[in-house]
C-alpha atoms as a PDB file:
ATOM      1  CA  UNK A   1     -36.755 -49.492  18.338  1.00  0.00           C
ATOM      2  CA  UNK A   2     -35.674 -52.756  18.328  1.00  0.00           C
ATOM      3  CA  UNK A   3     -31.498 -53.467  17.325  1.00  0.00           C
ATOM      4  CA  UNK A   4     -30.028 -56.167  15.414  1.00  0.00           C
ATOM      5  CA  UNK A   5     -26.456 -57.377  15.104  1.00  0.00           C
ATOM      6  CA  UNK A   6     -24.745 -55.828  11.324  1.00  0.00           C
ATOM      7  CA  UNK A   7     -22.721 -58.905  10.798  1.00  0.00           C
ATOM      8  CA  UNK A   8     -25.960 -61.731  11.542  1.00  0.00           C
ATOM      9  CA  UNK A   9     -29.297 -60.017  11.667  1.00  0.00           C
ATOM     10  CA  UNK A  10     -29.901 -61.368  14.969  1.00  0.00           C
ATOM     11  CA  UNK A  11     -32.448 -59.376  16.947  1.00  0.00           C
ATOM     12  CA  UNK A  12     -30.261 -58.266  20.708  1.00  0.00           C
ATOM     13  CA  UNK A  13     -32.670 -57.810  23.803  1.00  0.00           C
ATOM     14  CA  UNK A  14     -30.166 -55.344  25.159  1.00  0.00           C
ATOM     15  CA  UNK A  15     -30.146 -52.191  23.498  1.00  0.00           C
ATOM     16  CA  UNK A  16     -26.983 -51.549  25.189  1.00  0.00           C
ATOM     17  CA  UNK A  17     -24.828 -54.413  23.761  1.00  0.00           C
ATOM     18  CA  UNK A  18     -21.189 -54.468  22.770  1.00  0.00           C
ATOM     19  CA  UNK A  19     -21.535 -58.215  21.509  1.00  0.00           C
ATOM     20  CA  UNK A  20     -23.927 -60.421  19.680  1.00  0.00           C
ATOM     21  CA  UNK A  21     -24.632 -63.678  21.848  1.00  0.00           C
ATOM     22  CA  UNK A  22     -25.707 -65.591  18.213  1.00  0.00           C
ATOM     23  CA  UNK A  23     -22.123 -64.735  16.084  1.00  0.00           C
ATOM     24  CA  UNK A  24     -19.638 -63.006  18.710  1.00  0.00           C
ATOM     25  CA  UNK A  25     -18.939 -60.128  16.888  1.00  0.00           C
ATOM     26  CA  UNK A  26     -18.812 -56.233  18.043  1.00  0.00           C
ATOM     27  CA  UNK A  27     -22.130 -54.698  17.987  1.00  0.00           C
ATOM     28  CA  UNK A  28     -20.975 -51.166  16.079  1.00  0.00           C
ATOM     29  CA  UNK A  29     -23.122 -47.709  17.107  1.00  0.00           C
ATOM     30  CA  UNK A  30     -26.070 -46.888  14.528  1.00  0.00           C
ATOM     31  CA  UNK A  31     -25.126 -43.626  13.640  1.00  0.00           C
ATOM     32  CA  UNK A  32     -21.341 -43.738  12.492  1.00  0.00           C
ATOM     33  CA  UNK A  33     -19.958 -41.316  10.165  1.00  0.00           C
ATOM     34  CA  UNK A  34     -17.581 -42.280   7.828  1.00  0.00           C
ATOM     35  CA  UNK A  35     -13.992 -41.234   8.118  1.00  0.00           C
ATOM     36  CA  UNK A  36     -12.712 -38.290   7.167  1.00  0.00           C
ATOM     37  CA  UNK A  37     -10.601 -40.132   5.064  1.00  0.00           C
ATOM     38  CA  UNK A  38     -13.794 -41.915   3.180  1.00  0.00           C
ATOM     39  CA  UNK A  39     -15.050 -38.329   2.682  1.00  0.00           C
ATOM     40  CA  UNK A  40     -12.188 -37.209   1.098  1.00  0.00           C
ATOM     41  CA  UNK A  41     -11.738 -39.709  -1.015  1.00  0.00           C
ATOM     42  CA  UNK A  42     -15.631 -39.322  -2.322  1.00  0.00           C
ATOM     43  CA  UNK A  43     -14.467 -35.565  -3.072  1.00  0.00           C
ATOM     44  CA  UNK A  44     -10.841 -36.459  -4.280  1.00  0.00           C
ATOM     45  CA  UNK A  45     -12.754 -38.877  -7.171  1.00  0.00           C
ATOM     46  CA  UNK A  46     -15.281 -36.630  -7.784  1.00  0.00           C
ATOM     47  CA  UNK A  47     -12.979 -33.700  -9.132  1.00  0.00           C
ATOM     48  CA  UNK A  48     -10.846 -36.622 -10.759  1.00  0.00           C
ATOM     49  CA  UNK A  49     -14.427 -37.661 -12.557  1.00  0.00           C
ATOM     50  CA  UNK A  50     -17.127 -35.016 -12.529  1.00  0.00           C
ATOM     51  CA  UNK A  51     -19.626 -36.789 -14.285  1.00  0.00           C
ATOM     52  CA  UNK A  52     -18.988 -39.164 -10.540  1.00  0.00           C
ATOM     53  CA  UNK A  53     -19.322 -35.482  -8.403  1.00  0.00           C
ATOM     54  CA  UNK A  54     -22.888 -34.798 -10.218  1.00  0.00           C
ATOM     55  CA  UNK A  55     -24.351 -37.942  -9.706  1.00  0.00           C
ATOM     56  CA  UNK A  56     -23.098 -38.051  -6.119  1.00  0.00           C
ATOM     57  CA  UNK A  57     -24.434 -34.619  -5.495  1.00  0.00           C
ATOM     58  CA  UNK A  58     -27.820 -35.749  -6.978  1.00  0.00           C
ATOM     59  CA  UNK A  59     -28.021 -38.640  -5.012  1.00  0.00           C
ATOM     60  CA  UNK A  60     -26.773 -37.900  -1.519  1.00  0.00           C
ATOM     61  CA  UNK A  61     -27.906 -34.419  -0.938  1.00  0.00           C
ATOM     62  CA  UNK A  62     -30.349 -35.020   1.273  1.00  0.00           C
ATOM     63  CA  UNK A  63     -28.873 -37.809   3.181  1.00  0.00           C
ATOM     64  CA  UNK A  64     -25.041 -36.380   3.418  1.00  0.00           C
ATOM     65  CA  UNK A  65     -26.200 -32.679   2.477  1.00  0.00           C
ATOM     66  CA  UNK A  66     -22.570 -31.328   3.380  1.00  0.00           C
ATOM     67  CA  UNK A  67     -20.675 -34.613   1.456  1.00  0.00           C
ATOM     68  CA  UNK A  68     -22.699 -33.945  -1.536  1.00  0.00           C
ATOM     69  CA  UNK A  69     -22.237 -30.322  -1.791  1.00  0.00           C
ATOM     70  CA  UNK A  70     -18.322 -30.841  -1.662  1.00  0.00           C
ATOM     71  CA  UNK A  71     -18.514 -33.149  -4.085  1.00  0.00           C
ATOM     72  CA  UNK A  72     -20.680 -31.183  -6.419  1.00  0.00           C
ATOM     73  CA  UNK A  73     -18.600 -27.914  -6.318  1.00  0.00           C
ATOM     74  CA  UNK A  74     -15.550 -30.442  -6.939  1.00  0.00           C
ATOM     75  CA  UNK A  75     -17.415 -31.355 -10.187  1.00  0.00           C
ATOM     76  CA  UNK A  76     -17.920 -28.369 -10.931  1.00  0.00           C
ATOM     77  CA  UNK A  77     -14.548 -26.798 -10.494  1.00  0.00           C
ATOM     78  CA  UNK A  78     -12.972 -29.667 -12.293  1.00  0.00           C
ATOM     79  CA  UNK A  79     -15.628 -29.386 -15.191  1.00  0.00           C
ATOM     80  CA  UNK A  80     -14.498 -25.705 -15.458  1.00  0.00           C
ATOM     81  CA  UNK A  81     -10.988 -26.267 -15.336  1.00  0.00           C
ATOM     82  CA  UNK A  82     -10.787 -28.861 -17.837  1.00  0.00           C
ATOM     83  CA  UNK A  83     -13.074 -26.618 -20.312  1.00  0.00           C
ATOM     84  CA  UNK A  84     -10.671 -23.405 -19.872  1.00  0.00           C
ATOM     85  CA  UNK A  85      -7.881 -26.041 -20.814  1.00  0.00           C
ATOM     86  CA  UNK A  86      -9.090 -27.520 -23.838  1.00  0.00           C
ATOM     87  CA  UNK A  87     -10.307 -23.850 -24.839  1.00  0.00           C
ATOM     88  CA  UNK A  88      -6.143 -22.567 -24.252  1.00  0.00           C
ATOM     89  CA  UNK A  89      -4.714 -25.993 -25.275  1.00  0.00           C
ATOM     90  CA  UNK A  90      -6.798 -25.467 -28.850  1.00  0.00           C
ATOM     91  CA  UNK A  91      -6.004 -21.669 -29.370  1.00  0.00           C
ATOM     92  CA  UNK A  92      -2.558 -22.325 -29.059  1.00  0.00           C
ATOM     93  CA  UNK A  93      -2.894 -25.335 -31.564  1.00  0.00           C
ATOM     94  CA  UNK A  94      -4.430 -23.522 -33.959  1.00  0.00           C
ATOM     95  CA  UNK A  95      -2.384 -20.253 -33.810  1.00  0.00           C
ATOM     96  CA  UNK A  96       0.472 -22.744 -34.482  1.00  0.00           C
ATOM     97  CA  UNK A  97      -1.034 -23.929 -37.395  1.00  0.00           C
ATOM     98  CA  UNK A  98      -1.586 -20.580 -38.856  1.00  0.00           C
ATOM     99  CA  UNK A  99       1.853 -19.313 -38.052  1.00  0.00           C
END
């Protein structure tokens, strides 16, 4: 498998580079995973917007199977919440209105 610099495109001979030869900059390994931080954020948004958490889970469960499933019981938990809140918030509304 042959590797190529992220920041150029140039093709390296030695798989075991730190530094392209063509631009200078650090060759980065393959397979990083974001930060934990970047993960929480994804799940942070995606119980702030659940429409967001469904489409994530929809398209990143099979790449980021463990990601997507946070995010998608985020949606859901936040879809839930919000419908129990609207269904209390309008009781109470209209029970003041009758009173």
């Amino acid at each position: 498998m042959m590797k190529f610099c992220q920041h150029c495109g140039t093709e390296l001979n030695n798989e075991e580079a730190n530094i392209c030869l063509n631009c200078g900059c650090a060759i980065q390994p393959e397979n990083t995973n974001p930060t934990a931080e970047y993960r929480i954020g994804i799940v942070v948004l995606a119980a702030l917007i659940p429409l967001f958490g469904l489409i994530w889970w929809l398209l990143k469960k099979e790449e980021r199977p463990k990601e997507a499933r946070y995010c998608g019981i985020a949606a859901l938990i936040s879809f839930c919440v919000t419908i129990v809140f609207y269904f209390i918030v309008g009781f109470v509304v209209g029970f003041a209105a009758v009173m």
